[in-house]
C-alpha atoms as a PDB file:
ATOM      1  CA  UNK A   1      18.741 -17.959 -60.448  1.00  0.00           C
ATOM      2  CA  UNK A   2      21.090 -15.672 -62.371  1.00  0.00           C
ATOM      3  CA  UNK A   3      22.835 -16.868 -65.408  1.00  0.00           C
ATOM      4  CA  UNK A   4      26.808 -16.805 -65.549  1.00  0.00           C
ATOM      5  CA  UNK A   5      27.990 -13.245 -67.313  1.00  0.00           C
ATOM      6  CA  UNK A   6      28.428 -13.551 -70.534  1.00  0.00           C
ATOM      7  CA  UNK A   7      31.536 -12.489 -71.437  1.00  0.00           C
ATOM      8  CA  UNK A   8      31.377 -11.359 -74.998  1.00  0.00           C
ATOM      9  CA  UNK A   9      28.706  -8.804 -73.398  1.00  0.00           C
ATOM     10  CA  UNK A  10      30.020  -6.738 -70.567  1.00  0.00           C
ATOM     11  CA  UNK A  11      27.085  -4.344 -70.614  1.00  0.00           C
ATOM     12  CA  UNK A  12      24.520  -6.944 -70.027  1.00  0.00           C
ATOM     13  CA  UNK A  13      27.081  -8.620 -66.687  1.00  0.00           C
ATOM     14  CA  UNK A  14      27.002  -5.243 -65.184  1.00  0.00           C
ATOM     15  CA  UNK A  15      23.325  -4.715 -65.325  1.00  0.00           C
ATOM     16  CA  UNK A  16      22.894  -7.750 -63.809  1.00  0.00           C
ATOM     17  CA  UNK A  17      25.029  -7.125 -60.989  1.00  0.00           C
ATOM     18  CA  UNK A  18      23.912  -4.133 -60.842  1.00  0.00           C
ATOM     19  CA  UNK A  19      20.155  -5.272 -60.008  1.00  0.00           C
ATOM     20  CA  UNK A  20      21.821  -7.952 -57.760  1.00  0.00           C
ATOM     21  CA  UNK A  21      23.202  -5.040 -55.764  1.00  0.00           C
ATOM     22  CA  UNK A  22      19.860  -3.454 -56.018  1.00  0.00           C
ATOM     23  CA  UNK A  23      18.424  -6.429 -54.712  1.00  0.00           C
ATOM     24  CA  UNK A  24      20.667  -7.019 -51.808  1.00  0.00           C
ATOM     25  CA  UNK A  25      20.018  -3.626 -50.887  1.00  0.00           C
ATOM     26  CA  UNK A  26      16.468  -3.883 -50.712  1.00  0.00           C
ATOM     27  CA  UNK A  27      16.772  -6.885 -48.850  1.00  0.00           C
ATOM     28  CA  UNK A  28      18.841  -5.106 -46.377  1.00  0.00           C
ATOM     29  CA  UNK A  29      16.474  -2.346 -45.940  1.00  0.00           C
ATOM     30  CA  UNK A  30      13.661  -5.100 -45.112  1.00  0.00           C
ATOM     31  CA  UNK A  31      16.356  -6.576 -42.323  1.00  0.00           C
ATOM     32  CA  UNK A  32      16.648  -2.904 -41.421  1.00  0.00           C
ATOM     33  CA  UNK A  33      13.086  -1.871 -41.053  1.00  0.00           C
ATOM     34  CA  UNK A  34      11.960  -5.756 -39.360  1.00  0.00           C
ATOM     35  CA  UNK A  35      15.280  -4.950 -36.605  1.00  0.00           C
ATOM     36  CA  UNK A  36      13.893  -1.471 -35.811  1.00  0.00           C
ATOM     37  CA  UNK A  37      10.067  -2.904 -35.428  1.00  0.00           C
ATOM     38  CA  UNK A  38      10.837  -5.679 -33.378  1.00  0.00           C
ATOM     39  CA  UNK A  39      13.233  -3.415 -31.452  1.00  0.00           C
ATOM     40  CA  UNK A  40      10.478  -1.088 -30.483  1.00  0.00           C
ATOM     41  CA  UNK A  41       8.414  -3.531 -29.868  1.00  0.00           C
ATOM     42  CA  UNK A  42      10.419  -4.766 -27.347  1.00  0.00           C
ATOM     43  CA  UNK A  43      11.255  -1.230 -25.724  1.00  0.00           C
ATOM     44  CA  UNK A  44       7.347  -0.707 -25.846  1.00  0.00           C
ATOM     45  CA  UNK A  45       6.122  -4.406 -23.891  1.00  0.00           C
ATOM     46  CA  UNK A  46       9.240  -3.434 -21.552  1.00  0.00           C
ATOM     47  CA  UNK A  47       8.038  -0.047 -20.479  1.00  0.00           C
ATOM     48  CA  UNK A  48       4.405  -1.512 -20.647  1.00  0.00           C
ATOM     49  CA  UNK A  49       5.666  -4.193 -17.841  1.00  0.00           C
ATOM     50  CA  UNK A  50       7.273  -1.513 -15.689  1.00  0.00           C
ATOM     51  CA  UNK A  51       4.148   0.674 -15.596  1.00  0.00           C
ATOM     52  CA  UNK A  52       2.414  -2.851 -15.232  1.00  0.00           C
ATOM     53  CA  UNK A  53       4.590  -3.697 -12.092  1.00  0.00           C
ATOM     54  CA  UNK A  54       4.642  -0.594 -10.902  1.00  0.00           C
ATOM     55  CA  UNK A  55       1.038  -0.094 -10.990  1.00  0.00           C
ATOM     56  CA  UNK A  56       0.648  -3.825  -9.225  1.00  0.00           C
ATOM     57  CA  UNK A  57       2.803  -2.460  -6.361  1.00  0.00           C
ATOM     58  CA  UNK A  58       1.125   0.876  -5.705  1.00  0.00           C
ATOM     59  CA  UNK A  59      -2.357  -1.094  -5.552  1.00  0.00           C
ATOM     60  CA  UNK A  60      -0.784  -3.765  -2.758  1.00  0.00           C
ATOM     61  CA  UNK A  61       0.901  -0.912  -0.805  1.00  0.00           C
ATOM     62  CA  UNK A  62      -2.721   0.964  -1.137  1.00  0.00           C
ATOM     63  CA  UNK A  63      -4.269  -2.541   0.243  1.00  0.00           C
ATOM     64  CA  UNK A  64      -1.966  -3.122   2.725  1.00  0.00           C
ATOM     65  CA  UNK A  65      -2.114   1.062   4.109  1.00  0.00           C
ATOM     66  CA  UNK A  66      -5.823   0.196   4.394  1.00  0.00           C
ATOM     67  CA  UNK A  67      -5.381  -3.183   6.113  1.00  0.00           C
ATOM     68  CA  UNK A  68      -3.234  -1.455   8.355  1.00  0.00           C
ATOM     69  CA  UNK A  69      -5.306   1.671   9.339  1.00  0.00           C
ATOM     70  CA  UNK A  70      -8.586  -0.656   9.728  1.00  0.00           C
ATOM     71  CA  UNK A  71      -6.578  -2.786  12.231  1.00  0.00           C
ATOM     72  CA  UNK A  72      -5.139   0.564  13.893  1.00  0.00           C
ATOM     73  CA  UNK A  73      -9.060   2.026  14.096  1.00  0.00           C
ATOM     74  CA  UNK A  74     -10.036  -1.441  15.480  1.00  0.00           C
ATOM     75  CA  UNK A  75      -6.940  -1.355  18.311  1.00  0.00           C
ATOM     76  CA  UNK A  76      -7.760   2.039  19.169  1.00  0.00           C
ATOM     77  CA  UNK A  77     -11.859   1.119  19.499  1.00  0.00           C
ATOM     78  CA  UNK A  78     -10.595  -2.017  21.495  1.00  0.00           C
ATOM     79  CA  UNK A  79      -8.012   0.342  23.844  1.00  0.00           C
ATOM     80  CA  UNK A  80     -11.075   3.568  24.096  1.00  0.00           C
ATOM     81  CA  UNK A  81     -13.420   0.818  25.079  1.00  0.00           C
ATOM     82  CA  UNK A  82     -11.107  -0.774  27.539  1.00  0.00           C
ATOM     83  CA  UNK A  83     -10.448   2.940  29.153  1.00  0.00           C
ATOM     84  CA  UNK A  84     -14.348   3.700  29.201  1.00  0.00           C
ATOM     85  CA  UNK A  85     -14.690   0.567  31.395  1.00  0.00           C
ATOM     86  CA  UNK A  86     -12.040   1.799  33.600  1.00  0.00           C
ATOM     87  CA  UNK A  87     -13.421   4.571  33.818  1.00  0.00           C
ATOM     88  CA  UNK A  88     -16.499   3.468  34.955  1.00  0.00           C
ATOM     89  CA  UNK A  89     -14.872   0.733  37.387  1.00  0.00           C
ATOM     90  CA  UNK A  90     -13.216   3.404  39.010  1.00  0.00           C
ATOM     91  CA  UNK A  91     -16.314   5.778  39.096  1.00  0.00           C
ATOM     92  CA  UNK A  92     -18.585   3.288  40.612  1.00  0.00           C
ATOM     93  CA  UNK A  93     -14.995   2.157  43.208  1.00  0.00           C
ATOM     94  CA  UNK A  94     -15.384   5.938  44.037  1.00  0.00           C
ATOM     95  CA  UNK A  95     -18.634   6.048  44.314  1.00  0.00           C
ATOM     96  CA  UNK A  96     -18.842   3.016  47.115  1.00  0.00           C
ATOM     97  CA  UNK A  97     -15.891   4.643  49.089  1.00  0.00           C
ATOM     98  CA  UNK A  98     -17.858   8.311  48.837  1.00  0.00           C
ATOM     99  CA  UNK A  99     -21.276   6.417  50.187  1.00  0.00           C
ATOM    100  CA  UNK A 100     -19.382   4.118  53.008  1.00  0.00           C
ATOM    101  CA  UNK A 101     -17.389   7.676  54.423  1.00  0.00           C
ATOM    102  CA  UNK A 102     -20.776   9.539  54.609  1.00  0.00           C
ATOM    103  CA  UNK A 103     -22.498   6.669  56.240  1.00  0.00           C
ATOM    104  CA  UNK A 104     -19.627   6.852  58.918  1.00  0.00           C
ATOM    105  CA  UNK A 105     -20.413  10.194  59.392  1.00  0.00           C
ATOM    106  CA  UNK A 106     -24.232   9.330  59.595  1.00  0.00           C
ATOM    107  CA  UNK A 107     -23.876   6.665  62.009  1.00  0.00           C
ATOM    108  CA  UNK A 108     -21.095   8.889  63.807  1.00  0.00           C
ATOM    109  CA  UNK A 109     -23.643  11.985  64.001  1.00  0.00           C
ATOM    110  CA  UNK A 110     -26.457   9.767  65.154  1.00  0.00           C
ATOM    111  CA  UNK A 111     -23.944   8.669  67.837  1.00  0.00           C
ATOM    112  CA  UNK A 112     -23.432  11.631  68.583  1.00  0.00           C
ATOM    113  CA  UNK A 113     -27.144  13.003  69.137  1.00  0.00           C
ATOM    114  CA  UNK A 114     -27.768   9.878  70.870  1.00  0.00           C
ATOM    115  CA  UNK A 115     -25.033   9.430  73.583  1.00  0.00           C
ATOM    116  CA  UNK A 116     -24.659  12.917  74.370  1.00  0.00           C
ATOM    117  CA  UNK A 117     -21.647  13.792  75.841  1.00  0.00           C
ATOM    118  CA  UNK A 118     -20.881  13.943  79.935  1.00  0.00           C
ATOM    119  CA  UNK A 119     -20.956  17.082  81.097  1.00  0.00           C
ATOM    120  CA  UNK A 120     -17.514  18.936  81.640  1.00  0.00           C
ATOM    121  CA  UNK A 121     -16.688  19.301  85.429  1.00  0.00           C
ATOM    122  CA  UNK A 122     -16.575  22.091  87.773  1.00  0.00           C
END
């Protein structure tokens, strides 16, 4: 692309390497400026995939908190259930003991009224 120097004209060998010069130097600045751009390109996708991942991992933590408190809420509705009905087991246990005592006593004060009792001696 360039012609040999000419020798006879030294003026006209240094302007051409001169603009070679030029040339490389320009093309050095385009190396330059592509390096940098591709370089923050690459800084940019790389923080882009951090936030990426780290917004992926706060959303499955969020889902799994909530998986886990629904299936807490349902184990404690399953155990307050469970202690209702024990409750009310018990209650209606009580209940049947309470009524069998008194109607010991009934049957014991109608025995009562019924036989009456011997007279004490003299």
């Amino acid at each position: 692309m360039t012609s040999d120097p000419d020798p006879a004209n030294p003026d006209a060998s240094l302007n051409q390497l001169l603009r070679r010069v030029e040339e490389l130097e320009a093309a050095k600045q385009y190396w330059k400026r592509l390096a940098f751009g591709a370089i923050t390109v690459a800084v940019v996708l790389l923080l882009g995939l951090i936030l990426l991942t780290a917004g992926a991992g706060s959303v499955c933590y969020s889902a799994i908190t909530r998986a886990n408190d629904a299936e807490r809420r349902t184990a404690d509705a399953q155990r307050q259930a469970a202690l209702e009905a024990t409750k009310a087991r018990l209650e209606a246990q009580r209940a049947a003991v309470e009524e069998q005592r008194l109607l010991g006593i009934i049957e014991a004060l109608k025995q009562v009224v019924n036989d009456p009792a011997p007279a004490p001696e003299k």
